[in-house]
Protein backbone atom coordinates (compact mmCIF):
# COMPACT_ATOMS: atom_id res chain seq x y z
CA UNK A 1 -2.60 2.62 -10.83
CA UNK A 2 -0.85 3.17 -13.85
CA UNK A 3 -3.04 6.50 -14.30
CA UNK A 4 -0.96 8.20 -11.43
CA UNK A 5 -2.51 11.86 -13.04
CA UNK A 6 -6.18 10.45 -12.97
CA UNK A 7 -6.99 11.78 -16.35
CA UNK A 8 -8.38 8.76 -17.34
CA UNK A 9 -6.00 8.05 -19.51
CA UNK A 10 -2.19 6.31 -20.11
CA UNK A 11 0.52 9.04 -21.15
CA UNK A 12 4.02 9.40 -20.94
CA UNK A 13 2.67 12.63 -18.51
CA UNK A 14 2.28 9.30 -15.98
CA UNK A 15 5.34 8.41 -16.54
CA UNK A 16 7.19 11.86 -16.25
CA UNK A 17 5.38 12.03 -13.08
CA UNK A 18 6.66 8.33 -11.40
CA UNK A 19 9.86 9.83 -12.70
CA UNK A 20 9.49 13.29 -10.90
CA UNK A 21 8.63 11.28 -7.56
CA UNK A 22 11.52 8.85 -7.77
CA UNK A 23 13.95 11.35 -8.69
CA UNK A 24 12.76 13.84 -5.37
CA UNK A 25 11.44 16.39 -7.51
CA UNK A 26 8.18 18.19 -5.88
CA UNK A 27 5.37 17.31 -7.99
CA UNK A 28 2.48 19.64 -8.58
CA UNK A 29 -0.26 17.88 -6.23
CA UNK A 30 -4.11 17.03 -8.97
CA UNK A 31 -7.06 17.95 -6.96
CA UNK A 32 -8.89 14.72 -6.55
CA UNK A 33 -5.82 12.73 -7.31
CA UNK A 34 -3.67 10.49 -4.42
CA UNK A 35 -0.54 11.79 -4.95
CA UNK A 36 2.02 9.61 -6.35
CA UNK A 37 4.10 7.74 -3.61
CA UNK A 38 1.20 7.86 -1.54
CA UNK A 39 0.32 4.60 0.65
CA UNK A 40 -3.00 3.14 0.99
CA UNK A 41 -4.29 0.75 -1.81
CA UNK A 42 -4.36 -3.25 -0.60
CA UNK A 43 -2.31 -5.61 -2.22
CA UNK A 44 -3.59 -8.61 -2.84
CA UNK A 45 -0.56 -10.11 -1.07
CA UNK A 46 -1.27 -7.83 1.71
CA UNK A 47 0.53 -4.89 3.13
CA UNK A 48 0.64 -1.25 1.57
CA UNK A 49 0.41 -0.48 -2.38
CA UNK A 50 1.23 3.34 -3.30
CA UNK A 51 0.06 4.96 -6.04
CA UNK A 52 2.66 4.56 -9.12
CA UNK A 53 3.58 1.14 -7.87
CA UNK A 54 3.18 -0.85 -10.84
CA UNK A 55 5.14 -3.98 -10.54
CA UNK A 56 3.81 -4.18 -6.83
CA UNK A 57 7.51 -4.19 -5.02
CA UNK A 58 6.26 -1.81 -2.70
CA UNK A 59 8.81 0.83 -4.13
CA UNK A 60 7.77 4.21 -6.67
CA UNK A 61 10.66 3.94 -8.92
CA UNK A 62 12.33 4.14 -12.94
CA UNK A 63 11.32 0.53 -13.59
CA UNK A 64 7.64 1.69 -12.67
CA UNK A 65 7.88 5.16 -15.14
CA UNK A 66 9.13 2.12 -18.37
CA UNK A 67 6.10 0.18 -16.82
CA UNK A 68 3.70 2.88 -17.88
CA UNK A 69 5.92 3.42 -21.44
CA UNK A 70 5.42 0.05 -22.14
CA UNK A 71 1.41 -0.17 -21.14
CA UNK A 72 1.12 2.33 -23.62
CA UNK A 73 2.65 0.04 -26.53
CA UNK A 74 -0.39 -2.57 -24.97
CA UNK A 75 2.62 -4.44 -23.29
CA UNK A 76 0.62 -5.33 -19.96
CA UNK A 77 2.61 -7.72 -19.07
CA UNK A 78 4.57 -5.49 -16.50
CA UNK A 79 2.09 -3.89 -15.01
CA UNK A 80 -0.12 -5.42 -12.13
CA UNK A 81 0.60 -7.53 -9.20
């Protein structure tokens, strides 16, 4: 989920883009790619995931955007649920 341009691939682009969505800023829909915000992935826990939702609080937010910043240092340990 981290991948929210589905590139295959971790960039601070995926982070611009969790930052585009929480800020209210229209984001350029990706053919092929749910758009960020969007509802639909199961949480383990149950109820909705959306696509950007790293730490799983069922929110699309800044703390999600650092998320993806610090995946890309191999800092895992704040993304997943």
């Amino acid at each position: 989920m981290a991948d929210v341009d589905c590139d295959d691939r971790l960039t601070g682009v995926d982070s611009v883009r969790i930052l585009e969505f929480a800020a209210g800023v229209t984001v350029s829909p990706i053919s092929g790619c749910p758009p960020v915000g969007s509802a639909g992935i199961g949480a383990a826990a149950g109820g909705a995931r959306y696509h950007g939702d790293l730490d799983c609080n069922g929110r699309v937010d800044a703390v999600d955007a650092l998320a993806v910043l610090r995946a890309m240092t191999d800092d895992l340990s704040t993304v997943g649920c």
